[in-house]
C-alpha atoms as a PDB file:
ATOM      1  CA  UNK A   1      65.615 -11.970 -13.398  1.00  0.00           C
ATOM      2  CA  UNK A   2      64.431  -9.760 -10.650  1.00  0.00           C
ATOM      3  CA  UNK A   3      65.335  -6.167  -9.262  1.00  0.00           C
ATOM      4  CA  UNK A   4      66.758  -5.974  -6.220  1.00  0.00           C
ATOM      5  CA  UNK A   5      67.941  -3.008  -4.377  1.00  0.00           C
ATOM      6  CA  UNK A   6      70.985  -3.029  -2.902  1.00  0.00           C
ATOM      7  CA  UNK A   7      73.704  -0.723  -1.215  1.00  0.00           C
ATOM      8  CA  UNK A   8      77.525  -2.377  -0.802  1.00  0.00           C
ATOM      9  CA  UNK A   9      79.764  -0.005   0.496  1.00  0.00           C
ATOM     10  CA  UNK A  10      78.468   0.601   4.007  1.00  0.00           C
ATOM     11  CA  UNK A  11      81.656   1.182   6.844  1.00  0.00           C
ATOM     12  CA  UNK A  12      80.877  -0.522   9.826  1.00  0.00           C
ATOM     13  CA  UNK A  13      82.653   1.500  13.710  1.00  0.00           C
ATOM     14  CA  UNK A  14      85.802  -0.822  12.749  1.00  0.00           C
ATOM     15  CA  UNK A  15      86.554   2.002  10.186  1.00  0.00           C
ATOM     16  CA  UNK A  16      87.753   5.084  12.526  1.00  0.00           C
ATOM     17  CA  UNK A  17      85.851   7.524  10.363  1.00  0.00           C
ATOM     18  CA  UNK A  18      82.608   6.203  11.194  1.00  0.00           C
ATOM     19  CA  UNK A  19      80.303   6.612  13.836  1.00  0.00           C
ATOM     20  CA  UNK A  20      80.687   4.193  16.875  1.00  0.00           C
ATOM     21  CA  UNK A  21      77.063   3.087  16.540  1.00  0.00           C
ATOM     22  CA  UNK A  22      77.588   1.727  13.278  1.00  0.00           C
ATOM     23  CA  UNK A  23      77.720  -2.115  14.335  1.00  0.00           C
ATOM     24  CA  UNK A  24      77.015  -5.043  12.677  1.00  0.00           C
ATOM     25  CA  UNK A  25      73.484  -5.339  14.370  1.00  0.00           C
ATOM     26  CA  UNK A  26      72.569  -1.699  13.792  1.00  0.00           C
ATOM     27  CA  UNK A  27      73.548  -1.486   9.586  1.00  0.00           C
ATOM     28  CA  UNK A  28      72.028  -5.063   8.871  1.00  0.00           C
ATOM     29  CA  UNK A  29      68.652  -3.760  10.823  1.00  0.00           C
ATOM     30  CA  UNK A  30      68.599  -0.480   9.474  1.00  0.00           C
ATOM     31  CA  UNK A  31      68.980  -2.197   5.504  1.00  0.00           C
ATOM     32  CA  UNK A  32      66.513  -4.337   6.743  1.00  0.00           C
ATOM     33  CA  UNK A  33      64.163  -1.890   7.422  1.00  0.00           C
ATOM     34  CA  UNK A  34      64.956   0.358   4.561  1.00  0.00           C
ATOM     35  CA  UNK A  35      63.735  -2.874   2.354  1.00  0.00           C
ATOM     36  CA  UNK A  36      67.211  -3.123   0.933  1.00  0.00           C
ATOM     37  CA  UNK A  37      68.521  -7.032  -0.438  1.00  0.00           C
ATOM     38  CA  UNK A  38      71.438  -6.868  -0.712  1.00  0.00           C
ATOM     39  CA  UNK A  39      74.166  -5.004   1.198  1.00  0.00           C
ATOM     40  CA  UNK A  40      77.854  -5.107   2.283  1.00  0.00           C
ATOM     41  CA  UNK A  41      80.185  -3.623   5.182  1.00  0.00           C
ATOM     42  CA  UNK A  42      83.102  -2.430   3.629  1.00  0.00           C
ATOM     43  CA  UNK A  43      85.633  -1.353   6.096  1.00  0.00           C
ATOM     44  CA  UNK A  44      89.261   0.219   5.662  1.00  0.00           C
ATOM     45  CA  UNK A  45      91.377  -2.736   4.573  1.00  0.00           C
ATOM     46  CA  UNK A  46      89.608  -4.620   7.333  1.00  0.00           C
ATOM     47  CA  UNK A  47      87.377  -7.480   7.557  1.00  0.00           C
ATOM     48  CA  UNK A  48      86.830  -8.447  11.345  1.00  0.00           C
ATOM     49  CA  UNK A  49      82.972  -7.168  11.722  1.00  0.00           C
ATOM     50  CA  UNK A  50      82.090  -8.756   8.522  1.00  0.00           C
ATOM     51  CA  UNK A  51      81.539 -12.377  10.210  1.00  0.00           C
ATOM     52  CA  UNK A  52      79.172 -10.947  12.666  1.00  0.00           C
ATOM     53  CA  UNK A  53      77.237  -9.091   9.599  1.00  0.00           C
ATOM     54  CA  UNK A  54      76.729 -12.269   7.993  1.00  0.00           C
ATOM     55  CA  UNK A  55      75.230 -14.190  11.358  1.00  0.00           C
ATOM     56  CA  UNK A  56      72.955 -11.036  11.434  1.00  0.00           C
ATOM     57  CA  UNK A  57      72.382 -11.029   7.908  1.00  0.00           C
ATOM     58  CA  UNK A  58      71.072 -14.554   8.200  1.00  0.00           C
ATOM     59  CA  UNK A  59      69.040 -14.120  10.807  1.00  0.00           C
ATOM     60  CA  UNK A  60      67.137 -11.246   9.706  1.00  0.00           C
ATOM     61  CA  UNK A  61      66.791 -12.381   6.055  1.00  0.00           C
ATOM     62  CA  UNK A  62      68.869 -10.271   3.963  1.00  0.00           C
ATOM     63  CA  UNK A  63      72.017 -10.950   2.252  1.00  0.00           C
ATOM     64  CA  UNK A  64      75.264  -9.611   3.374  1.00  0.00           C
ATOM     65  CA  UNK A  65      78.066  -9.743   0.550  1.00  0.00           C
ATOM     66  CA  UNK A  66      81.620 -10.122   2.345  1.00  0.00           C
ATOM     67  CA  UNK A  67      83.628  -7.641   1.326  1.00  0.00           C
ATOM     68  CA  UNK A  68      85.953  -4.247   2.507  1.00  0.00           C
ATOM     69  CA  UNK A  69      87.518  -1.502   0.985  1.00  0.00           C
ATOM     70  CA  UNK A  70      90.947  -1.385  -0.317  1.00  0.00           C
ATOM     71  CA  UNK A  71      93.317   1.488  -0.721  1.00  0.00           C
ATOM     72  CA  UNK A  72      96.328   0.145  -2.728  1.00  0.00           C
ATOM     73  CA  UNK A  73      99.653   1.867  -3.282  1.00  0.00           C
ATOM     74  CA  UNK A  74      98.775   4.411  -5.781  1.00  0.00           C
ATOM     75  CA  UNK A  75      96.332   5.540  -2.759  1.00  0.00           C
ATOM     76  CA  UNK A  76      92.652   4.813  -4.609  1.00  0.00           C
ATOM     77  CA  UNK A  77      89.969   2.824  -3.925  1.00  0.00           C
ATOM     78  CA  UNK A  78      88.871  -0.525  -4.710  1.00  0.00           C
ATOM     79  CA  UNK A  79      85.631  -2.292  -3.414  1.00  0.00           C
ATOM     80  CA  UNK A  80      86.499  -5.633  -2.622  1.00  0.00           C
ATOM     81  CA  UNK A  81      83.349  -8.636  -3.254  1.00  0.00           C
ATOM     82  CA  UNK A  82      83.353 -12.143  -2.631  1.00  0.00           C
ATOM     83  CA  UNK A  83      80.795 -14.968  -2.887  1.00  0.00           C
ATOM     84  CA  UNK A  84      81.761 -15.771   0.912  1.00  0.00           C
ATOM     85  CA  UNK A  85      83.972 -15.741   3.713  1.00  0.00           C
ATOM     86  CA  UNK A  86      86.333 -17.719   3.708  1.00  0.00           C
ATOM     87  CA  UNK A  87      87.530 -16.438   0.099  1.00  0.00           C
ATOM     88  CA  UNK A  88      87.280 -12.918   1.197  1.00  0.00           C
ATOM     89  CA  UNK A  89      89.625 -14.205   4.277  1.00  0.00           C
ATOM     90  CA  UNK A  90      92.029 -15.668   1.985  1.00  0.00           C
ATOM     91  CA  UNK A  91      92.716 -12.778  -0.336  1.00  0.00           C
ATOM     92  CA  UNK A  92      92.961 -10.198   2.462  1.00  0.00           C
ATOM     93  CA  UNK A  93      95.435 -12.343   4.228  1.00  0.00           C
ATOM     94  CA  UNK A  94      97.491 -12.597   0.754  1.00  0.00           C
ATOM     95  CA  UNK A  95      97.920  -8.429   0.857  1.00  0.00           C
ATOM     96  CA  UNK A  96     100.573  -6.700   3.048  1.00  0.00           C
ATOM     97  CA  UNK A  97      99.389  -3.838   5.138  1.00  0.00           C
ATOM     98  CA  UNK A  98     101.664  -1.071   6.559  1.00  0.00           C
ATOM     99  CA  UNK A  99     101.778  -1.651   9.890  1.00  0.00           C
ATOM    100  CA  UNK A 100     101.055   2.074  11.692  1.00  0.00           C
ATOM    101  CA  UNK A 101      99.579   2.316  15.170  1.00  0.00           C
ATOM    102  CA  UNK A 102      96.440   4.668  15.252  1.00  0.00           C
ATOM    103  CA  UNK A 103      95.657   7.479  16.958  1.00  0.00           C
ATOM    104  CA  UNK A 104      92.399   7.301  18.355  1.00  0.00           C
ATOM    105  CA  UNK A 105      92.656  10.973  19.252  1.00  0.00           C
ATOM    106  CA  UNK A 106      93.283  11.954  15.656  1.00  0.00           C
ATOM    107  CA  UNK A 107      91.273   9.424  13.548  1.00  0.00           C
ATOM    108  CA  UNK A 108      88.697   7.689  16.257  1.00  0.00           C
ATOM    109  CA  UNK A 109      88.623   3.974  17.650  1.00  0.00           C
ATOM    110  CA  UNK A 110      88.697   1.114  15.288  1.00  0.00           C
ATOM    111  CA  UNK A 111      85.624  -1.227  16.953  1.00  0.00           C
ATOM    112  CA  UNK A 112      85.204  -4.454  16.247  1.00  0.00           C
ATOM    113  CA  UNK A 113      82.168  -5.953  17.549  1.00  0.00           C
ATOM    114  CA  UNK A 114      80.094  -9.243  17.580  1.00  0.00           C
ATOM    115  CA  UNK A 115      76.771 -10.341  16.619  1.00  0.00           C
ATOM    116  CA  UNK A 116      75.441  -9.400  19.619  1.00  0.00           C
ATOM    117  CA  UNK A 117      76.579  -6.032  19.670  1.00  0.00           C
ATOM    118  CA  UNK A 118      79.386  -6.068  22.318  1.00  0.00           C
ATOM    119  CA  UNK A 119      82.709  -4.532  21.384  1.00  0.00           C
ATOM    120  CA  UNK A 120      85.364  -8.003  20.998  1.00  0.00           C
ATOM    121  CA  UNK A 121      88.631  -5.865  20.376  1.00  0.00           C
ATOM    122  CA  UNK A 122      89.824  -2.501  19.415  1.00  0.00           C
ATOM    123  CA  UNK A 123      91.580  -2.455  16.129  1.00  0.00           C
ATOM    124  CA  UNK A 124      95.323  -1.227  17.257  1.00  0.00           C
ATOM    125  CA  UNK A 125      97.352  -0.661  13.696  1.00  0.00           C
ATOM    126  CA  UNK A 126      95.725   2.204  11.659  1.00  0.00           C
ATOM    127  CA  UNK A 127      93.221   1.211   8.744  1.00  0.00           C
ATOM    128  CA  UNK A 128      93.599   4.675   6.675  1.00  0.00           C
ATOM    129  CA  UNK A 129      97.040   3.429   4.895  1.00  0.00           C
ATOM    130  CA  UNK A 130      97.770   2.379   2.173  1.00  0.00           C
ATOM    131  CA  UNK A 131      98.161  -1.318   1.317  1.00  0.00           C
ATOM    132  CA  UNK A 132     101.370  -2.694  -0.444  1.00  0.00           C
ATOM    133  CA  UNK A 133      99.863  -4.258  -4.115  1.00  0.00           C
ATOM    134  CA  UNK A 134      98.609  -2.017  -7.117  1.00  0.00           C
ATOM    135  CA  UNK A 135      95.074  -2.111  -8.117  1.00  0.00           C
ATOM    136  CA  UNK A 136      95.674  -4.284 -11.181  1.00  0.00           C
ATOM    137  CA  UNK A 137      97.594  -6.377  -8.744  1.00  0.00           C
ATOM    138  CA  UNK A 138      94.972  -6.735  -6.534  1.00  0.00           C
ATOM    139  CA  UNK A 139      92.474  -7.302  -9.303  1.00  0.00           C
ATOM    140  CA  UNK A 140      93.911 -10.051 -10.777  1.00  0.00           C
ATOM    141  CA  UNK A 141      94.305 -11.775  -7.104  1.00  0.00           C
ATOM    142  CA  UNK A 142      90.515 -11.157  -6.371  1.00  0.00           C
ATOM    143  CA  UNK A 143      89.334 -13.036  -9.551  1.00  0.00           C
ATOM    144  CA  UNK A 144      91.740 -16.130  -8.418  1.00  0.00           C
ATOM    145  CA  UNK A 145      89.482 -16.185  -5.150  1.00  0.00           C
ATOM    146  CA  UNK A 146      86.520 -15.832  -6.648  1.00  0.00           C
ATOM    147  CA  UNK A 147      85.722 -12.298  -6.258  1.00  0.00           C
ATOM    148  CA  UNK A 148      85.839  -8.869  -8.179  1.00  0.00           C
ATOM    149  CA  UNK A 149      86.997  -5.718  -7.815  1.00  0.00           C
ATOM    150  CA  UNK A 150      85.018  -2.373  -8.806  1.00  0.00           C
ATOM    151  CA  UNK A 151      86.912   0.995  -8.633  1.00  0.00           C
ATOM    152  CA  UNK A 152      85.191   3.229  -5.413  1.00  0.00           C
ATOM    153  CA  UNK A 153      83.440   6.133  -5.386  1.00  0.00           C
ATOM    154  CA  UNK A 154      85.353   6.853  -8.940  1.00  0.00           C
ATOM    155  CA  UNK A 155      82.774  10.810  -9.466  1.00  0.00           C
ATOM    156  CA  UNK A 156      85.136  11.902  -6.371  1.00  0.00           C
ATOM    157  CA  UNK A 157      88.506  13.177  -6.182  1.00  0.00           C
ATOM    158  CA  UNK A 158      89.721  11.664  -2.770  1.00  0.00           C
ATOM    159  CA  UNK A 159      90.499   8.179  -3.557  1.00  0.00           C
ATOM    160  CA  UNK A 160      89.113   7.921  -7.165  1.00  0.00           C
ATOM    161  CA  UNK A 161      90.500   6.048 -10.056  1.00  0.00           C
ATOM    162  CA  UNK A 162      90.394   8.884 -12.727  1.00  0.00           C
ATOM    163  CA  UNK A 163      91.329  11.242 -10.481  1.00  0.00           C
ATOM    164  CA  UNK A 164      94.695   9.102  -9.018  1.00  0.00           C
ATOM    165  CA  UNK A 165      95.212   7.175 -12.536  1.00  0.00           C
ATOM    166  CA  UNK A 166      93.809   9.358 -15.257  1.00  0.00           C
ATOM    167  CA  UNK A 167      90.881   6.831 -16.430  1.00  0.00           C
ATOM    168  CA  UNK A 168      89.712   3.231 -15.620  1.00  0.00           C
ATOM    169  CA  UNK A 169      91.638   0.687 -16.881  1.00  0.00           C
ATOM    170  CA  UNK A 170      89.317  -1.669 -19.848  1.00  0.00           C
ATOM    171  CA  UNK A 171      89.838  -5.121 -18.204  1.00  0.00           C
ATOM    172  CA  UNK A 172      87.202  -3.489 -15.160  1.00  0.00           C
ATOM    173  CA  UNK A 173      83.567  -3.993 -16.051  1.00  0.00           C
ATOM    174  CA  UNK A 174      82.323  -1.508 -13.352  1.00  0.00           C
ATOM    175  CA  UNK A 175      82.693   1.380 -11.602  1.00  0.00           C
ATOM    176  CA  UNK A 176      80.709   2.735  -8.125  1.00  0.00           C
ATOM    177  CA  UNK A 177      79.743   6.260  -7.669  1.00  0.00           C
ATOM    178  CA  UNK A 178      79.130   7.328  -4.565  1.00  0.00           C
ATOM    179  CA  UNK A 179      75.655   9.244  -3.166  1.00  0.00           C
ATOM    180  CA  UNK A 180      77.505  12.560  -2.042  1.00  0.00           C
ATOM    181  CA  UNK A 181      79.986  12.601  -5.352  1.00  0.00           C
ATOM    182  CA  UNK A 182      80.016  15.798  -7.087  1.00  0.00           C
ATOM    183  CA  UNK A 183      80.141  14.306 -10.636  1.00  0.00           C
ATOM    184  CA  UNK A 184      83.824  15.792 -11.161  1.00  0.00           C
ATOM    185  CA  UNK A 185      84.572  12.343 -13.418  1.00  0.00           C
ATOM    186  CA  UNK A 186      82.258  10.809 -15.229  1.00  0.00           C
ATOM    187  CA  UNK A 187      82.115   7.537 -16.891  1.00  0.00           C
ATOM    188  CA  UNK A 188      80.737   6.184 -19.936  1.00  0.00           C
ATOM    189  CA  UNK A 189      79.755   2.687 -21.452  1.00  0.00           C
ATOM    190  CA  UNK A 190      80.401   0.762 -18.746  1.00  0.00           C
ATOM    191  CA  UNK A 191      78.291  -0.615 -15.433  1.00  0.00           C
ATOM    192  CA  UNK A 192      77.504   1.778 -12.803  1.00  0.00           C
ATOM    193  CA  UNK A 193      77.043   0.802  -8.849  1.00  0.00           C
ATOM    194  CA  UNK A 194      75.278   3.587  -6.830  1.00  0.00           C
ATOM    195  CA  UNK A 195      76.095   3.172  -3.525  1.00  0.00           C
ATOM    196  CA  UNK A 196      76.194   5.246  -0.017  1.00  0.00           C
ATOM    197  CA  UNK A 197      79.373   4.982   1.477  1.00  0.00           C
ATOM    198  CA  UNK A 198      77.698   5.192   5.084  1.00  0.00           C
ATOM    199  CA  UNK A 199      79.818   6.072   7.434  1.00  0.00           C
ATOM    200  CA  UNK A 200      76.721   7.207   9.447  1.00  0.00           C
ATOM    201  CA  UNK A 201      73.192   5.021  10.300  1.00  0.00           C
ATOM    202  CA  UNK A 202      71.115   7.851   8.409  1.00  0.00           C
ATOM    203  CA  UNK A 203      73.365   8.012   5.401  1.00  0.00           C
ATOM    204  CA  UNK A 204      72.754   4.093   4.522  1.00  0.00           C
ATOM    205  CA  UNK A 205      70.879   3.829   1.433  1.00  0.00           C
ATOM    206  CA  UNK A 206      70.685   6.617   0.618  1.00  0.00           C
ATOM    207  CA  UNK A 207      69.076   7.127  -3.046  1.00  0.00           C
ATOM    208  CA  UNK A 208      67.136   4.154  -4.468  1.00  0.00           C
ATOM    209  CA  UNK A 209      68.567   2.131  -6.305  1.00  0.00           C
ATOM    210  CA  UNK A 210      68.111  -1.628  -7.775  1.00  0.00           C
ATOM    211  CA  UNK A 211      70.193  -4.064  -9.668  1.00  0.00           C
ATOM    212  CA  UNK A 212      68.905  -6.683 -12.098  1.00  0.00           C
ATOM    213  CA  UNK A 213      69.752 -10.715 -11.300  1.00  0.00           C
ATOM    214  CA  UNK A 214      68.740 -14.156 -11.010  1.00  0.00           C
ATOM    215  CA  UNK A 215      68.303 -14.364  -7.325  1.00  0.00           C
ATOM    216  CA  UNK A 216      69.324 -11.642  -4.603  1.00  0.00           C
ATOM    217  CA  UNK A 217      72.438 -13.824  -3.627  1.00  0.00           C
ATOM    218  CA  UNK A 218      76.069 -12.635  -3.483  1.00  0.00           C
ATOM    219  CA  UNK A 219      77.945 -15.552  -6.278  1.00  0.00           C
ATOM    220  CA  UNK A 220      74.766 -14.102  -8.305  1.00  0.00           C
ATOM    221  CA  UNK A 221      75.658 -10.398  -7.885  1.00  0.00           C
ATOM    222  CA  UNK A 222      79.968 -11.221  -8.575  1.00  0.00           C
ATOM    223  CA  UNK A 223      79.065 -13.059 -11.260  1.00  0.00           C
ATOM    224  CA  UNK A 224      76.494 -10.214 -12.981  1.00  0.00           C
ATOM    225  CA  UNK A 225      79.612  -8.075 -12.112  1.00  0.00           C
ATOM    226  CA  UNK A 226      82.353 -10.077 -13.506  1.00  0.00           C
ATOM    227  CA  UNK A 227      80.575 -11.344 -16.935  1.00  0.00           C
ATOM    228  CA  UNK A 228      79.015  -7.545 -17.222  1.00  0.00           C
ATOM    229  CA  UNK A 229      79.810  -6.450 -20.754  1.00  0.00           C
ATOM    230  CA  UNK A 230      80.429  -2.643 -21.417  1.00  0.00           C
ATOM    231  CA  UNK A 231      77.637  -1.264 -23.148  1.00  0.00           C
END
């Protein structure tokens, strides 16, 4: 076992709340350079920028975990993991979306944007809804393909499982708080992930923070957060 430190809930310019220089090149670099492991873009319900994390991941020697950020239908948050790709591919595709166009004048463009930093497409249907399956729906379909689920940025109101449902259901073995939550609900005996929620270059990684496993991989990081036992 080893520490590694990590941050997995980074939004990459496909999410239209975060800054347009926030591509694929520019968050792997900047983890890179902050001497982070492990790391993840998680976008709104999307997952188009994630391939072109993963060729810069690979080339700059630090592992990108596929993932995004789901808001289900009782409007919280669930950070999505998967060991790779094409697994993360196949349970998106398995979850209906609503199907809104977005205002870029209201909530900012949606960019995706390859691996050598040119922008590919504009994301036309709005990210910020939410998705048609329950979070114990769509937690049950993410262990099928591999992956797990881990309630977002739950010390927050906006979007936070105790805040929407009241508490965290047992059958999840962890929970994420987020770097600017204000500690309004707080967890006990059970994992915590401490991650930034960037939607800005300067807000990635913020705090320091390390995770214990086998080898800074992602199936070894879903697997420590699968098989975690509550304290």
């Amino acid at each position: 076992m080893a520490k590694y430190r990590y941050d997995l809930h980074i939004h990459s310019a496909l999410s239209p709340c975060a800054d347009d220089d926030m591509t694929p090149v520019n968050v792997v670099a900047t983890c890179s350079a902050l001497g982070i492991d492990i790391m993840a873009i998680a976008d709104h319900n999307a997952i188009k920028n994630v391939e072109a994390a993963l060729e810069v991941g690979e080339a700059l020697g630090i592992t990108v975990v596929p993932a995004f950020e789901l808001q289900t239908n009782e409007d919280l948050h669930l950070l999505c993991l998967f060991p790779d790709f094409d697994r993360l591919s196949a349970f998106h595709k398995k979850i209906n979306f609503t199907d809104l166009k977005n205002r870029e004048d209201i909530f900012g463009r949606q960019l995706v944007i390859n691996s050598d930093d040119e922008i590919v497409e504009i994301e036309e249907s709005l990210l910020l809804t939410s998705a048609e399956i329950s979070e114990n729906e769509a937690y049950a379909l993410a262990l099928r393909y591999g992956g797990v689920c881990v309630p977002a940025h739950v010390d927050r109101d906006s979007f936070g499982m105790i805040a929407m449902l009241g508490a965290i259901p047992p059958y999840y073995s962890a929970v994420e708080y987020s770097c600017d939550g204000d500690n309004a609900h707080e967890v006990e005996d059970i994992f915590i992930l401490h991650d930034s929620d960037a939607h800005t270059l300067d807000s990635i990684g913020k705090g320091v923070h390390f995770i214990d496993l086998e080898e800074p991989t992602a199936e070894a990081l879903i697997s420590f957060l699968i098989n975690k036992s509550k304290k």
